[in-house]
C-alpha atoms as a PDB file:
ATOM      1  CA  UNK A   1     -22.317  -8.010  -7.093  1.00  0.00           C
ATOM      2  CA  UNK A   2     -20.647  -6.779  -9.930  1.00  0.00           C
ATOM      3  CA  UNK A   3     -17.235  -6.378  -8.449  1.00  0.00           C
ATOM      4  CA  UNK A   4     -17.304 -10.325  -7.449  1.00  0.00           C
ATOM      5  CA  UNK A   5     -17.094 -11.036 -11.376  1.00  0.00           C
ATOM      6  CA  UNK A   6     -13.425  -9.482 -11.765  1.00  0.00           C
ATOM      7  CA  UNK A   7     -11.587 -11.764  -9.097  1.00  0.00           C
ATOM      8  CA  UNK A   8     -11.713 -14.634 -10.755  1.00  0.00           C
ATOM      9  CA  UNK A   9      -8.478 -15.741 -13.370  1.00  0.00           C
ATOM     10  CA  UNK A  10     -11.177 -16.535 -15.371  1.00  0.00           C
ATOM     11  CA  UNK A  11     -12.739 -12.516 -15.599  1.00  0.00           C
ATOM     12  CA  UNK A  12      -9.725 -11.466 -16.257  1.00  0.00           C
ATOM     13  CA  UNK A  13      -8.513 -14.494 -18.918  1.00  0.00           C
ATOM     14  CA  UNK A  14     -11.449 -13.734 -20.633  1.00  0.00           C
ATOM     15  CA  UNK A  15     -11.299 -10.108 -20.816  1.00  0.00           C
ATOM     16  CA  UNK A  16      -8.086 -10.478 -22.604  1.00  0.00           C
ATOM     17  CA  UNK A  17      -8.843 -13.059 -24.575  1.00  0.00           C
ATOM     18  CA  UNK A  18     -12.107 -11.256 -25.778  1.00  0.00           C
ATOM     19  CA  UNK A  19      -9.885  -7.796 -27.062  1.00  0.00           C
ATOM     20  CA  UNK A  20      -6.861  -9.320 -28.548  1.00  0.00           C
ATOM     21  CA  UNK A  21      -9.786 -11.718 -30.987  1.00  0.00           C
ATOM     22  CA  UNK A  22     -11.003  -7.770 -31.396  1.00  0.00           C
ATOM     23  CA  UNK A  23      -7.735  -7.069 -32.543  1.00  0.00           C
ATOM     24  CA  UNK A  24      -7.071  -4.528 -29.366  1.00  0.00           C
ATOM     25  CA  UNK A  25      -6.096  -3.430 -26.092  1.00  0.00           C
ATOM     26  CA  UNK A  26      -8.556  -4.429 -23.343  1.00  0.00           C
ATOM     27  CA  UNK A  27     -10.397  -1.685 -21.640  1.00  0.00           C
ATOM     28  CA  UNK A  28      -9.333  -0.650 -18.560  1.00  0.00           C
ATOM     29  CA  UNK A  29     -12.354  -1.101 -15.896  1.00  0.00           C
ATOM     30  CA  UNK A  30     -10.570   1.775 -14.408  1.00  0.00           C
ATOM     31  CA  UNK A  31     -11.869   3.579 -16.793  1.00  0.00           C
ATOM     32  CA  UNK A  32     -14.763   5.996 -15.175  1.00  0.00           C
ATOM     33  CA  UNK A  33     -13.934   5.014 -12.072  1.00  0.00           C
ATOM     34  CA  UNK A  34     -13.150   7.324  -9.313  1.00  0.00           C
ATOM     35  CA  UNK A  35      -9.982   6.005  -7.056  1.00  0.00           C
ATOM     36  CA  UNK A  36      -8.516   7.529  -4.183  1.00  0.00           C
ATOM     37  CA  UNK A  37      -4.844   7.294  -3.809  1.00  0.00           C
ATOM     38  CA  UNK A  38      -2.814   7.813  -0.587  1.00  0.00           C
ATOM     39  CA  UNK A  39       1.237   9.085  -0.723  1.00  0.00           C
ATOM     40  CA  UNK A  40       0.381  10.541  -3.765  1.00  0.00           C
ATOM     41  CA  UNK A  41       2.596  12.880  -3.812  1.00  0.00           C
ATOM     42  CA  UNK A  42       5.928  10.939  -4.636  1.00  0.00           C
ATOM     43  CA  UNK A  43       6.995   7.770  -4.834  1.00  0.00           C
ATOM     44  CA  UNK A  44       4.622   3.853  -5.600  1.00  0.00           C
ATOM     45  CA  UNK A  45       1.621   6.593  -4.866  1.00  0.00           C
ATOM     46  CA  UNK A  46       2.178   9.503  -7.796  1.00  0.00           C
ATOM     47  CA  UNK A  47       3.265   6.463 -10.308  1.00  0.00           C
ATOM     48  CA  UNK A  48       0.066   4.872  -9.502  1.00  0.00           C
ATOM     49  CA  UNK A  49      -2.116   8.023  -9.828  1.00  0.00           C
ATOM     50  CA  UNK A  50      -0.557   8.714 -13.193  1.00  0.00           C
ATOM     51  CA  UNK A  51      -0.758   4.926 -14.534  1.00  0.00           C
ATOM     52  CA  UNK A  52      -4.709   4.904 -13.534  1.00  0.00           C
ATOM     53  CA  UNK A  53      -5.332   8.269 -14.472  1.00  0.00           C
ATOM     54  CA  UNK A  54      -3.287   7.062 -17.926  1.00  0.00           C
ATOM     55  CA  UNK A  55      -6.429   4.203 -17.958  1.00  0.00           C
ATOM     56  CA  UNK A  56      -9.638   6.160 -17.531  1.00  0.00           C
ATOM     57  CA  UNK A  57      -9.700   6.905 -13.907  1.00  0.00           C
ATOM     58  CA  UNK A  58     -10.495   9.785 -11.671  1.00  0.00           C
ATOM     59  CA  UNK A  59      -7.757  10.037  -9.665  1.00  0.00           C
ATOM     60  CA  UNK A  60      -8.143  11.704  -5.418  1.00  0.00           C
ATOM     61  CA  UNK A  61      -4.611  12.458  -4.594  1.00  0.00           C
ATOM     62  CA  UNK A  62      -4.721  12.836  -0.772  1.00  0.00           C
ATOM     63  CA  UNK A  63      -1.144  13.262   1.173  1.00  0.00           C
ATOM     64  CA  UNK A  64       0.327  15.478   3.544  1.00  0.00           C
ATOM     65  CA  UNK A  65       2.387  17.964   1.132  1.00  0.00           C
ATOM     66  CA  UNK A  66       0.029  20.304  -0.309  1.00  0.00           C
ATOM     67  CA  UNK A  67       2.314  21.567  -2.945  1.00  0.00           C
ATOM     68  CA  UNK A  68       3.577  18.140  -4.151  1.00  0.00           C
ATOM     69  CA  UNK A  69       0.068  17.181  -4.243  1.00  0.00           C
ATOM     70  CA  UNK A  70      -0.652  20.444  -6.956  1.00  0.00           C
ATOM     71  CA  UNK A  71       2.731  19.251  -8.857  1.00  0.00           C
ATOM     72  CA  UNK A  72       1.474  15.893  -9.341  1.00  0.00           C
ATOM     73  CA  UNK A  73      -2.400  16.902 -10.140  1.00  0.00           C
ATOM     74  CA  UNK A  74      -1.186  19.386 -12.511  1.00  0.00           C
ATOM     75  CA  UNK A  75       0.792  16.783 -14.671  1.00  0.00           C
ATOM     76  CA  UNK A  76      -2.439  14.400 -14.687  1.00  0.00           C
ATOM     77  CA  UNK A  77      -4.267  17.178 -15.898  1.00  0.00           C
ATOM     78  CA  UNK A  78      -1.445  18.527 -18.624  1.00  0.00           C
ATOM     79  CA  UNK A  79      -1.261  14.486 -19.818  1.00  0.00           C
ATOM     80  CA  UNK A  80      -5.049  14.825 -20.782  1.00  0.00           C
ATOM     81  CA  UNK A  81      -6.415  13.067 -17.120  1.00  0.00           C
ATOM     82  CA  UNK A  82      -8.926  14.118 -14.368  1.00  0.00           C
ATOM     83  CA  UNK A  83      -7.512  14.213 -10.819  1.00  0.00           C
ATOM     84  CA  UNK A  84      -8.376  16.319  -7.854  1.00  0.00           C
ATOM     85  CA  UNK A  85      -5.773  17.445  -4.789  1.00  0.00           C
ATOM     86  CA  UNK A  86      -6.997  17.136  -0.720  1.00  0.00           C
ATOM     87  CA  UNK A  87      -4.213  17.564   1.259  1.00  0.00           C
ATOM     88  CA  UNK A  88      -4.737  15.439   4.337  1.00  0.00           C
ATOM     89  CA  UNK A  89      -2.535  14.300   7.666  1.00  0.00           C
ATOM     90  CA  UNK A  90      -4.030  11.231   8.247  1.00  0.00           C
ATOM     91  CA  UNK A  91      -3.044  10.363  11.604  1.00  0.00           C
ATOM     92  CA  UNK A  92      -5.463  13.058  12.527  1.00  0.00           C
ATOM     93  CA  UNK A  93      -8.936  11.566  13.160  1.00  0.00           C
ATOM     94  CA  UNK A  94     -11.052  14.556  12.420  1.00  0.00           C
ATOM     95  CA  UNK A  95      -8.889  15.398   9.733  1.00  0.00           C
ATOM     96  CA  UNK A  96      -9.536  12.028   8.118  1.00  0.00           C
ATOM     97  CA  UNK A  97     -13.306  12.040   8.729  1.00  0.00           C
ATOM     98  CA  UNK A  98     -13.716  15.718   7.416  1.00  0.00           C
ATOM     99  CA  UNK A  99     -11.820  14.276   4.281  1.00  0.00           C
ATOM    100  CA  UNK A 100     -13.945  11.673   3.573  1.00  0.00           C
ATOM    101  CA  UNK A 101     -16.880  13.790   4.034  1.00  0.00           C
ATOM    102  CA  UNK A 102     -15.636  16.339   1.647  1.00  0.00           C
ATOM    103  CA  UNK A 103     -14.641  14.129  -0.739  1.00  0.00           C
ATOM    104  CA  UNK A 104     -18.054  11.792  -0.817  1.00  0.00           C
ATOM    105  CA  UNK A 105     -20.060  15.463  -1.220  1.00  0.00           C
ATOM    106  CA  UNK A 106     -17.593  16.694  -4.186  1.00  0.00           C
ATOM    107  CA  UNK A 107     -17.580  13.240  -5.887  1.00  0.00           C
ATOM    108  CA  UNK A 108     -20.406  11.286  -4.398  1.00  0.00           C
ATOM    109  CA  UNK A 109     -18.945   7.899  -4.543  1.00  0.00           C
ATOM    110  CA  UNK A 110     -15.416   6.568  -4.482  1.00  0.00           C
ATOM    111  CA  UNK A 111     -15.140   3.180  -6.052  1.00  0.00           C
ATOM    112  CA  UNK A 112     -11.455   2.010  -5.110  1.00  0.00           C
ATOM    113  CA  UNK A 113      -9.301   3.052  -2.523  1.00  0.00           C
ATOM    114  CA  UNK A 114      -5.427   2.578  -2.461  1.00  0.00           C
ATOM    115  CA  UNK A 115      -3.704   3.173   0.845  1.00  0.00           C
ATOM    116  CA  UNK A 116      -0.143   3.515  -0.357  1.00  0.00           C
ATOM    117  CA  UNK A 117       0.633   6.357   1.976  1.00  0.00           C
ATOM    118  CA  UNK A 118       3.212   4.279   5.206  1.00  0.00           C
ATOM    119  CA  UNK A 119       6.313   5.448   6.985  1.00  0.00           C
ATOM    120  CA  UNK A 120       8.759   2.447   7.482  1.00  0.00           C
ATOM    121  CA  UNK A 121      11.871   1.815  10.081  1.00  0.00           C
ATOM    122  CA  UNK A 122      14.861   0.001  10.620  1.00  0.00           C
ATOM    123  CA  UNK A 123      15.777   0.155  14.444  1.00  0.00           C
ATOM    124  CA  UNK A 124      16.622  -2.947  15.939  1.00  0.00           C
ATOM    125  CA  UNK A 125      15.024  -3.781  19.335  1.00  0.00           C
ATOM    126  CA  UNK A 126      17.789  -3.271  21.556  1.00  0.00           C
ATOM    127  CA  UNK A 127      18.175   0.337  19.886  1.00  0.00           C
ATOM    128  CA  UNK A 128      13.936   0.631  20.762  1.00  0.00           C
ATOM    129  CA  UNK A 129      14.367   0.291  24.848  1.00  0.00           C
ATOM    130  CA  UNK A 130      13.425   3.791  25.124  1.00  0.00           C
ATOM    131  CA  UNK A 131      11.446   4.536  22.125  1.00  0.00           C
ATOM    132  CA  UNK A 132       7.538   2.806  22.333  1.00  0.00           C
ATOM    133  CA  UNK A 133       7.115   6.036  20.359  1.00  0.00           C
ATOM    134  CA  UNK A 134       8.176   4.799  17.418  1.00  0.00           C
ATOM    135  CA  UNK A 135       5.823   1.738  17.276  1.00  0.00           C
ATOM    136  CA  UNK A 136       3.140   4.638  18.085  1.00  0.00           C
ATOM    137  CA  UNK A 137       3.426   6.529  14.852  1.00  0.00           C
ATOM    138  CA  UNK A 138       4.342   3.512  12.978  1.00  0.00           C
ATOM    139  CA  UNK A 139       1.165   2.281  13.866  1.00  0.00           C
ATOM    140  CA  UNK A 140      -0.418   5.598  13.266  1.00  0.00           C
ATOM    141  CA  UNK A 141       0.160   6.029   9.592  1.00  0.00           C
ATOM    142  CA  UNK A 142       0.743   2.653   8.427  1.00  0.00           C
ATOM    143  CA  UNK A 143      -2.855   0.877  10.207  1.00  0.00           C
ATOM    144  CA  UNK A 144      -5.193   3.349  12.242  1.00  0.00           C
ATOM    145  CA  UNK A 145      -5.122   5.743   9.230  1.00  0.00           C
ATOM    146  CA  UNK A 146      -6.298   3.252   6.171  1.00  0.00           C
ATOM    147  CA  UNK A 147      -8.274   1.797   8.760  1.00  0.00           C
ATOM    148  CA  UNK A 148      -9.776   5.224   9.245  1.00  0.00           C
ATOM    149  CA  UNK A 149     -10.635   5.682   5.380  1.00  0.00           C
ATOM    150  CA  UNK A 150     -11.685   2.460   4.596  1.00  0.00           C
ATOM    151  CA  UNK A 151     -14.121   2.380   7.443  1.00  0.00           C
ATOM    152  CA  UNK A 152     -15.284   5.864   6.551  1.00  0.00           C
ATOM    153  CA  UNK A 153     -15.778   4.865   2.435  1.00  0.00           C
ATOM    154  CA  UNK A 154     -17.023   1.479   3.340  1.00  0.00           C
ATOM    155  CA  UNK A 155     -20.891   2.164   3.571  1.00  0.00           C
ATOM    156  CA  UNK A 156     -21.187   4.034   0.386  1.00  0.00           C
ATOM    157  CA  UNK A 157     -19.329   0.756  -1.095  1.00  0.00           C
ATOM    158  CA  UNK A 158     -21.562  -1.743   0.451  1.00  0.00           C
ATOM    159  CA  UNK A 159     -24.764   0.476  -0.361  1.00  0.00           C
ATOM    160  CA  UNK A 160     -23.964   0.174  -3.959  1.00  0.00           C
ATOM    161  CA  UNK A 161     -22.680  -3.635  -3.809  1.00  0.00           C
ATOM    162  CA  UNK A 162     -19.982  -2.487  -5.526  1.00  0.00           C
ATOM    163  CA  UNK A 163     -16.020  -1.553  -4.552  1.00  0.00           C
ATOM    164  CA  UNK A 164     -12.558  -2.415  -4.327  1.00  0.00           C
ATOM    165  CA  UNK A 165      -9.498  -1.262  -1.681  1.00  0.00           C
ATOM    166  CA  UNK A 166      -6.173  -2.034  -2.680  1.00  0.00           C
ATOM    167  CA  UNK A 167      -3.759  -2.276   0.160  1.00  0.00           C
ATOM    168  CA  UNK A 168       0.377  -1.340  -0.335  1.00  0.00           C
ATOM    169  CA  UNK A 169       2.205  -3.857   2.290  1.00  0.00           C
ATOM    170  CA  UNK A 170       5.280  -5.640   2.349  1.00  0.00           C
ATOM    171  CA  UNK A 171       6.622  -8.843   1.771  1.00  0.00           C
ATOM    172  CA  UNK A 172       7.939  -8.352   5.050  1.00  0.00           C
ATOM    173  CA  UNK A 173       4.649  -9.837   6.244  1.00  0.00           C
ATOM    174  CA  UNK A 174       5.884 -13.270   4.677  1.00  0.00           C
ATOM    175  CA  UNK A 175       9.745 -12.722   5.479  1.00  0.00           C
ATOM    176  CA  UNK A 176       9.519 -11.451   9.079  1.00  0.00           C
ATOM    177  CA  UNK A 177      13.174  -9.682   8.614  1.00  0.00           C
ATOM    178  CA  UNK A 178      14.295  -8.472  12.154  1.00  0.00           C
ATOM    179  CA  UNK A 179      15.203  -5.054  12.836  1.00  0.00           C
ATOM    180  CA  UNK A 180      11.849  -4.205  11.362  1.00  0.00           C
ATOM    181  CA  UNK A 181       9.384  -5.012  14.562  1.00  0.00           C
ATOM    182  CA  UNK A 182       7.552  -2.180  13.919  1.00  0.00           C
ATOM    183  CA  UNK A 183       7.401  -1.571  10.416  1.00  0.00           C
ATOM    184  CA  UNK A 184       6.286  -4.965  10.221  1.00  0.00           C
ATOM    185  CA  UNK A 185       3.841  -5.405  12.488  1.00  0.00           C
ATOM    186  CA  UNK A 186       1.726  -2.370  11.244  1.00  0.00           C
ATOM    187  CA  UNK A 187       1.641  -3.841   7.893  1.00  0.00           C
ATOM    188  CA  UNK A 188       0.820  -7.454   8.992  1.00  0.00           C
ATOM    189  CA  UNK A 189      -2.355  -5.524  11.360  1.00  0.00           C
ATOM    190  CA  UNK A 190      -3.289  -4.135   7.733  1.00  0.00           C
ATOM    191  CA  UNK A 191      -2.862  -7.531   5.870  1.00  0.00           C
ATOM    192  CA  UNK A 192      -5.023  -9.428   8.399  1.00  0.00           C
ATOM    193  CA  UNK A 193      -7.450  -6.479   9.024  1.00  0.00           C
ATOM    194  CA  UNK A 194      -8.902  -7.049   5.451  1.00  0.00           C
ATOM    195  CA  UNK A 195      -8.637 -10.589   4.727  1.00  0.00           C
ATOM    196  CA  UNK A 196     -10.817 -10.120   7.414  1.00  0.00           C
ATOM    197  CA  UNK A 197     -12.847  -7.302   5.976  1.00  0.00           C
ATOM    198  CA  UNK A 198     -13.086  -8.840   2.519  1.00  0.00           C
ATOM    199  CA  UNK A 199     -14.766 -12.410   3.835  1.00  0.00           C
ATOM    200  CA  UNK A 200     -17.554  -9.852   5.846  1.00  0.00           C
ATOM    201  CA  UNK A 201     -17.784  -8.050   2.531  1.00  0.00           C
ATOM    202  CA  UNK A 202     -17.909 -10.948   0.349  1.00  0.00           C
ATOM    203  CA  UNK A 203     -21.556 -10.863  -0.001  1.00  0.00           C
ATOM    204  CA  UNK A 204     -21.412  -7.186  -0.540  1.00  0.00           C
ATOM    205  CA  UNK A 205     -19.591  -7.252  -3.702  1.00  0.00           C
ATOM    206  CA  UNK A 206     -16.788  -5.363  -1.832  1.00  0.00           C
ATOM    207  CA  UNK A 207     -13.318  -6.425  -2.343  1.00  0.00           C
ATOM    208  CA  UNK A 208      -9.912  -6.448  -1.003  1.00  0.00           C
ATOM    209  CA  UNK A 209      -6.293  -6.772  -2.416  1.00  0.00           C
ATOM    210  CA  UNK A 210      -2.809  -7.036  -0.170  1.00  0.00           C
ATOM    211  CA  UNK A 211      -0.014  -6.161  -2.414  1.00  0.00           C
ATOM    212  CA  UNK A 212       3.480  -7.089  -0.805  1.00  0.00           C
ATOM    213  CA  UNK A 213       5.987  -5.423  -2.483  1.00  0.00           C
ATOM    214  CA  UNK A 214       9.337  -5.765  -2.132  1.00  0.00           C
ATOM    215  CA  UNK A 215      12.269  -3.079  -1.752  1.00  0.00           C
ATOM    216  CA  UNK A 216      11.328  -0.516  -3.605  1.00  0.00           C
ATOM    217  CA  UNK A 217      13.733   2.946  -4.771  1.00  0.00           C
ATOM    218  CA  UNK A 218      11.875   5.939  -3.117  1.00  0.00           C
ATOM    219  CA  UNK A 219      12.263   8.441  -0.440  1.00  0.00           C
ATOM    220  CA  UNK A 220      11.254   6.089   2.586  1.00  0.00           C
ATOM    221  CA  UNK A 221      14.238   3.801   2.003  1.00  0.00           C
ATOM    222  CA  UNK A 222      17.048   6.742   1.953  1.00  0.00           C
ATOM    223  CA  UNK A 223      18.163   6.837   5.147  1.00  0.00           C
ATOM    224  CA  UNK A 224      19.044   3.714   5.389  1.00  0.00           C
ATOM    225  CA  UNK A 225      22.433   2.831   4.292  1.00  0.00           C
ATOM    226  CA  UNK A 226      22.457  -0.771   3.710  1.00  0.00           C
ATOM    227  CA  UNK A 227      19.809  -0.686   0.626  1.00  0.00           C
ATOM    228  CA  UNK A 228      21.796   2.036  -1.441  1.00  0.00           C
ATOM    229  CA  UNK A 229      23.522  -0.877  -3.556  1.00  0.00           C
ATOM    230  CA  UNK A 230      20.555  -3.460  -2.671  1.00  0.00           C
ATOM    231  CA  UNK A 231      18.061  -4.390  -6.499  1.00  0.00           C
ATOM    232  CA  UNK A 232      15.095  -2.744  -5.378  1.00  0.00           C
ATOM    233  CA  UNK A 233      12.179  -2.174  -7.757  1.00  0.00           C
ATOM    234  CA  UNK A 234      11.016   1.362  -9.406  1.00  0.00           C
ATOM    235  CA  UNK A 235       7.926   3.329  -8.389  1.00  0.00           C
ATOM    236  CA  UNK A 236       6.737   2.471 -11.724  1.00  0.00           C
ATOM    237  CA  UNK A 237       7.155  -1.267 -11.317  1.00  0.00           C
ATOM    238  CA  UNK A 238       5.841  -1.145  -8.177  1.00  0.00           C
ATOM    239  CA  UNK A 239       2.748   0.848  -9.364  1.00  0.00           C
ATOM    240  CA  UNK A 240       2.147  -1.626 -12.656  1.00  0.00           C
ATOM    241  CA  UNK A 241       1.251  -4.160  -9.611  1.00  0.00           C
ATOM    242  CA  UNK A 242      -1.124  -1.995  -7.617  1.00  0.00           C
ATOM    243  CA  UNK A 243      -2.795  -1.298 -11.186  1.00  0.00           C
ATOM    244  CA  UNK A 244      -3.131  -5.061 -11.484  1.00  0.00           C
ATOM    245  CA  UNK A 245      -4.734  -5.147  -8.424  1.00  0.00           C
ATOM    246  CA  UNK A 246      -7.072  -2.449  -9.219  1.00  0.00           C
ATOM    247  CA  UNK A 247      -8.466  -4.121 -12.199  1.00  0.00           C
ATOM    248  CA  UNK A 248      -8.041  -7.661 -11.471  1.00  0.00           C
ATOM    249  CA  UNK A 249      -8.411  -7.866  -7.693  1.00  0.00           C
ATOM    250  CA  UNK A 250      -6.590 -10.863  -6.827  1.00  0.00           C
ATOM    251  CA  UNK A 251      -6.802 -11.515  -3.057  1.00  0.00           C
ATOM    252  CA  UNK A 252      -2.906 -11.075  -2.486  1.00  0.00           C
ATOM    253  CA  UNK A 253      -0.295  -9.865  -4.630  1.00  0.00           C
ATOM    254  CA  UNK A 254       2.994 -11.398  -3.261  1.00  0.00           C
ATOM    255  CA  UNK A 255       6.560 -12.493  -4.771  1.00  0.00           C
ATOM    256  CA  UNK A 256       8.073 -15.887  -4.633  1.00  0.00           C
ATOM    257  CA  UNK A 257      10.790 -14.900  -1.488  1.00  0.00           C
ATOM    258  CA  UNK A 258       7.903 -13.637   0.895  1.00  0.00           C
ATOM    259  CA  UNK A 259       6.200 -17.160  -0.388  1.00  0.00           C
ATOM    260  CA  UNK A 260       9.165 -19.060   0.098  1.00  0.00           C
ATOM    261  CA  UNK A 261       9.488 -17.743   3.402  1.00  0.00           C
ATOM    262  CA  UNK A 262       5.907 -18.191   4.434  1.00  0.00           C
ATOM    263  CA  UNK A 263       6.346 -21.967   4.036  1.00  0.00           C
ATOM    264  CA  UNK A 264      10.115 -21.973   5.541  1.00  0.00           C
ATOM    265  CA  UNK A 265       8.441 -20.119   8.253  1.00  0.00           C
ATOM    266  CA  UNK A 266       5.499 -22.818   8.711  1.00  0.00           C
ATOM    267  CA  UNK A 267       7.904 -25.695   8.212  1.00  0.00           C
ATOM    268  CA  UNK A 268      10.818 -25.495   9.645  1.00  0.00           C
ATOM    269  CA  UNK A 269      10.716 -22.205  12.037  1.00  0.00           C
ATOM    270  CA  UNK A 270      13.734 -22.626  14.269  1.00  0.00           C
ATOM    271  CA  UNK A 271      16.025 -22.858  11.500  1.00  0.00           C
ATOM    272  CA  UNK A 272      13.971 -19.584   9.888  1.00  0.00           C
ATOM    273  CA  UNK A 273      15.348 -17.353  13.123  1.00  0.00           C
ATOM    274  CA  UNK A 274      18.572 -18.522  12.617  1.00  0.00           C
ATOM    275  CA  UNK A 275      18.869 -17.832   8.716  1.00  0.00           C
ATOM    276  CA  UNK A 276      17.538 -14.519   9.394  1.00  0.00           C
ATOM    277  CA  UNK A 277      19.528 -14.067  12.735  1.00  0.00           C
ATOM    278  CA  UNK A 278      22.944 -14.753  10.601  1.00  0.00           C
ATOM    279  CA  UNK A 279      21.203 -12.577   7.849  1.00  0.00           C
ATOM    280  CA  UNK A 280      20.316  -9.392   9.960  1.00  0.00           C
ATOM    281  CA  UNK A 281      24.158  -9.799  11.963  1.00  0.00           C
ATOM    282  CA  UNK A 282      25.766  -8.705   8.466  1.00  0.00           C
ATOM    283  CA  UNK A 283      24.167  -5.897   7.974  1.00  0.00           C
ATOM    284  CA  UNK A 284      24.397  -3.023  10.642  1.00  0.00           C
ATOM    285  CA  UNK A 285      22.096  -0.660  11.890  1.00  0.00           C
ATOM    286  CA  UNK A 286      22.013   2.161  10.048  1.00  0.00           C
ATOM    287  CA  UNK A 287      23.858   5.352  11.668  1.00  0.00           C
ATOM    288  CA  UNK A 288      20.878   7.125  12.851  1.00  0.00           C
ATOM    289  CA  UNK A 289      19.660   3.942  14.950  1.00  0.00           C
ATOM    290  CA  UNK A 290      23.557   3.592  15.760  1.00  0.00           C
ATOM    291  CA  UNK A 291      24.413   7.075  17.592  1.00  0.00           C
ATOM    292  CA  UNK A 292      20.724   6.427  19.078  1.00  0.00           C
ATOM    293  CA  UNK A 293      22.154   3.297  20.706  1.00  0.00           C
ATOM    294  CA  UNK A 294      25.291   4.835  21.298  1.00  0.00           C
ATOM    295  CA  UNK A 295      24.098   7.939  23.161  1.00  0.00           C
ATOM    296  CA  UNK A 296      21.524   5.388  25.591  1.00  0.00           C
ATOM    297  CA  UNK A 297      25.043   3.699  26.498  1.00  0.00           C
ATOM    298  CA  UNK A 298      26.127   6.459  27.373  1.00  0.00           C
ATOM    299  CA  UNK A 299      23.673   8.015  30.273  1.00  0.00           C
END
């Protein structure tokens, strides 16, 4: 039941309190633990491998690119920190579960998970006619595969009574923005999945976090135009947040426009669609989706 005690303001108030009367920095309680990280191998998921390996932790890089994987394990280890590399497509079932076996035999436990790793797209519906596919591996990588892992590290959690899984969403959740059906809707499946999860686990001393970020500057966003001269946050800041949910475990990490929107949303929903219908009208799809559309006009 230990892992009940952090998500409470009070834990963490305390804590605090308790090291700066010490006349220091409070300890991490990342600090021994062992945390797997998905995406790790750019992007929200190196900066948070780095920032918890830069606290204590054992970090499990897991991603798709093998060598990116070795870059970022090597600069863990050259900073003084303890991480280990498993290159892993996890929209591949057997790949996942042969992961997660490998991992709980090398390490024997892991006690927090972060599922960072996500694909995202901008493709408005009327661009989507012909491509289900799209919500297919959406879905793939951004629910059925954290899904996957968490159901696969869940037992060893529970059999302890002791473990955390952190959750990277979006405050698109909240916000609803169109042109992002599918991006959205995976993440919302993984929001509700373990609010869900973490009331079953509540007496298990297993606990979930749902951080919503907002834009953030990495790789995903690139190809589309519109966000090239939109604020977006760093990696780093983005990371700072999933470390707070690491050691505090709030039940949601969210920002005050998805929260805004949430109750604009609940209150006064027609006028919600048409802010956001205006909203999404000035800015365009981005080229890709465009000659998509175009070339379906076309046949």
């Amino acid at each position: 039941m230990s892992g009940l005690l952090l998500t409470t303001p009070r834990a963490w108030l305390r804590r605090h309190l308790l090291a700066r009367l010490a006349g220091g920095e409070p300890s991490s309680p990342l600090r021994g633990r062992t945390v797997l990280v998905t995406g790790a191998s750019s992007g929200i998921g190196e900066a948070t491998a780095v920032a918890v390996a830069a606290r204590g932790g054992k970090v499990i890089l897991v991603a798709r690119r093998g060598e990116e994987l070795k870059r970022v394990e090597g600069g863990i280890r050259a900073a003084g920190g303890t991480a280990h590399a498993y290159a892993c497509d996890l929209t591949d079932a057997e790949a996942t579960e042969l992961l997660v076996g490998r991992v709980l035999a090398e390490h024997r436990q892991v006690d927090m998970l972060v599922n960072n790793a996500g694909r995202s797209i901008r493709r408005s519906l009327s661009a989507s006619y012909h491509r289900v596919h799209d919500f297919e591996r959406t879905m793939a990588i951004n629910y059925f595969a954290p899904v996957r892992l968490i159901l696969g590290l869940l037992p060893q959690m529970v059999e302890r009574g002791s473990g955390h899984v952190v959750n990277v969403v979006s405050w698109g959740v909240q916000v609803k923005a169109p042109k992002f059906a599918a991006y959205i809707a995976s993440k919302t499946a993984l929001d509700t999945f373990s609010r869900i999860a973490g009331r079953e686990t509540y007496g298990a001393g297993v606990t979930f976090t749902n951080v919503r970020l907002p834009l953030v500057r990495t790789d995903m966003i690139g190809p589309t135009d519109v966000y090239r001269k939109s604020p977006a946050m760093s990696p780093e800041q983005a990371a700072a947040r999933v470390v707070r949910a690491l050691e505090d475990r709030p039940l949601t990490i969210s920002t005050w426009v998805g929260n805004v929107s949430e109750v604009m949303n609940l209150l006064a929903p027609r006028l919600s669609d048409a802010v956001a219908h205006a909203a999404a009208k000035r800015f365009p799809e981005s080229p890709a989706a465009a000659r998509h559309a175009d070339n379906r006009e076309r046949r």
